[in-house]
Protein backbone atom coordinates (compact mmCIF):
# COMPACT_ATOMS: atom_id res chain seq x y z
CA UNK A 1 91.04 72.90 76.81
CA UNK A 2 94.27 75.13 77.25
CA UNK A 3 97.87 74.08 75.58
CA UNK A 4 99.69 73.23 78.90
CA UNK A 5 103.00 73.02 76.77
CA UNK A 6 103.95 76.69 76.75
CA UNK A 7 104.66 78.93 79.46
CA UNK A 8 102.67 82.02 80.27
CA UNK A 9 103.31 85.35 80.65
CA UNK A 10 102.42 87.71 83.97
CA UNK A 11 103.36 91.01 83.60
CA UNK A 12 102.82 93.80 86.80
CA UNK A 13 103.69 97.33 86.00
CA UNK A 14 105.43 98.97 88.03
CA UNK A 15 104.50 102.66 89.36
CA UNK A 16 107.10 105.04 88.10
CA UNK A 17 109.14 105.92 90.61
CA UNK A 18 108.57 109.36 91.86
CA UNK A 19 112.33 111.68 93.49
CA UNK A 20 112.02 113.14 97.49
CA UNK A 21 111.81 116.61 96.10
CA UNK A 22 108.85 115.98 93.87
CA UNK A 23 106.96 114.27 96.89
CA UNK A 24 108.09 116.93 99.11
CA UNK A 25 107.03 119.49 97.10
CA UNK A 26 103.43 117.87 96.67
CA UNK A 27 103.22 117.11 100.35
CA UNK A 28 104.16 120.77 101.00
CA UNK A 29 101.23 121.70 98.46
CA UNK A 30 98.52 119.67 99.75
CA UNK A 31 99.65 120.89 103.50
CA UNK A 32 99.28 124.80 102.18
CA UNK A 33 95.80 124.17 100.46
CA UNK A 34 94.86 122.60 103.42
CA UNK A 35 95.94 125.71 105.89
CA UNK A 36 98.74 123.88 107.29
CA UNK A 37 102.08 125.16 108.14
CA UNK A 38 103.69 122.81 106.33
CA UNK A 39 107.00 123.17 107.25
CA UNK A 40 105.79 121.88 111.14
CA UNK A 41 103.94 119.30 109.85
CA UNK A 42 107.02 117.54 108.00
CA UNK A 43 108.85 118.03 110.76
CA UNK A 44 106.59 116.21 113.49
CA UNK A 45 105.95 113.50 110.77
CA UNK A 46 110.01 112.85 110.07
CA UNK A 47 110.98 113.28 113.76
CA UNK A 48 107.83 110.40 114.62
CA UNK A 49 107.15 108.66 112.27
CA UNK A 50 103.42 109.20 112.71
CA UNK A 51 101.51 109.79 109.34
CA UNK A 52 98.67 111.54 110.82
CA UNK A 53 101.06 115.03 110.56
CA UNK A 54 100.53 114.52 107.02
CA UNK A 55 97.14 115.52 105.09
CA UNK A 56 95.15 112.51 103.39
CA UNK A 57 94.06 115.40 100.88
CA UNK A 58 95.88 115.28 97.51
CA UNK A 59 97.30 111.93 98.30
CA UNK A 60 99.55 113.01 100.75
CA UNK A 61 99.95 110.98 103.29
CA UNK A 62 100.01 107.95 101.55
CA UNK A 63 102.59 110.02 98.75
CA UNK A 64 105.14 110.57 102.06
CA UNK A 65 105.01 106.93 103.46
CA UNK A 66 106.44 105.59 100.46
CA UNK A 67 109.67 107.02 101.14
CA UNK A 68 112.13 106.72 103.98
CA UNK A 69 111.88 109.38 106.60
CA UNK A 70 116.11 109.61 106.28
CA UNK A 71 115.87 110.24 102.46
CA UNK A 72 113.53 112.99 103.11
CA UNK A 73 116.18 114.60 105.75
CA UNK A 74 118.55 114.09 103.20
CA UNK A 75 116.57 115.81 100.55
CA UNK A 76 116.32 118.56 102.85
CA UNK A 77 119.65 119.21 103.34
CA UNK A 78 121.38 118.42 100.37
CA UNK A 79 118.69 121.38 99.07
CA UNK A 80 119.58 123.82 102.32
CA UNK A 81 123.60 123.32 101.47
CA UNK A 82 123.01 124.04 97.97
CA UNK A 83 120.90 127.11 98.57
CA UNK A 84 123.85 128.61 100.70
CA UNK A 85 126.49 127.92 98.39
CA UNK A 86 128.49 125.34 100.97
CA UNK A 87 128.87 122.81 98.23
């Protein structure tokens, strides 16, 4: 019979949390492998919303949907303002 006096323990580990450029990068990856122009295919995906512009291959799509369609604009251009020397 189990000791009902002490308290246990449940532990879930967390997934480690993954930054927009890394997932954009590996979206962009899968996309190319895939023969893809992966710059339209992010694109239709942040301006709809709708997954399917996203490759299942590599994880992709499911990579993308776990982060907010505004971070990945602001990924974007923080990266396009940095690149041109505005900041």
């Amino acid at each position: 019979m189990q000791d009902l006096s002490n308290t246990q323990y449940f532990k879930v580990e967390r997934e480690p949390e993954i930054e927009v450029k890394d997932v954009l990068a590996q979206v962009y990856k899968a996309l190319t492998e895939k023969g893809y122009n992966p710059v339209n295919q992010i694109v239709g995906y942040i301006m709809s919303g709708d997954p399917t512009y996203i490759t299942s291959h590599a994880s992709a799509r499911s990579l993308i949907m776990k982060v907010d369609r505004e971070e990945l604009v602001e990924e974007v251009l923080e990266q396009y303002i940095k690149t041109n020397g505005w900041s």
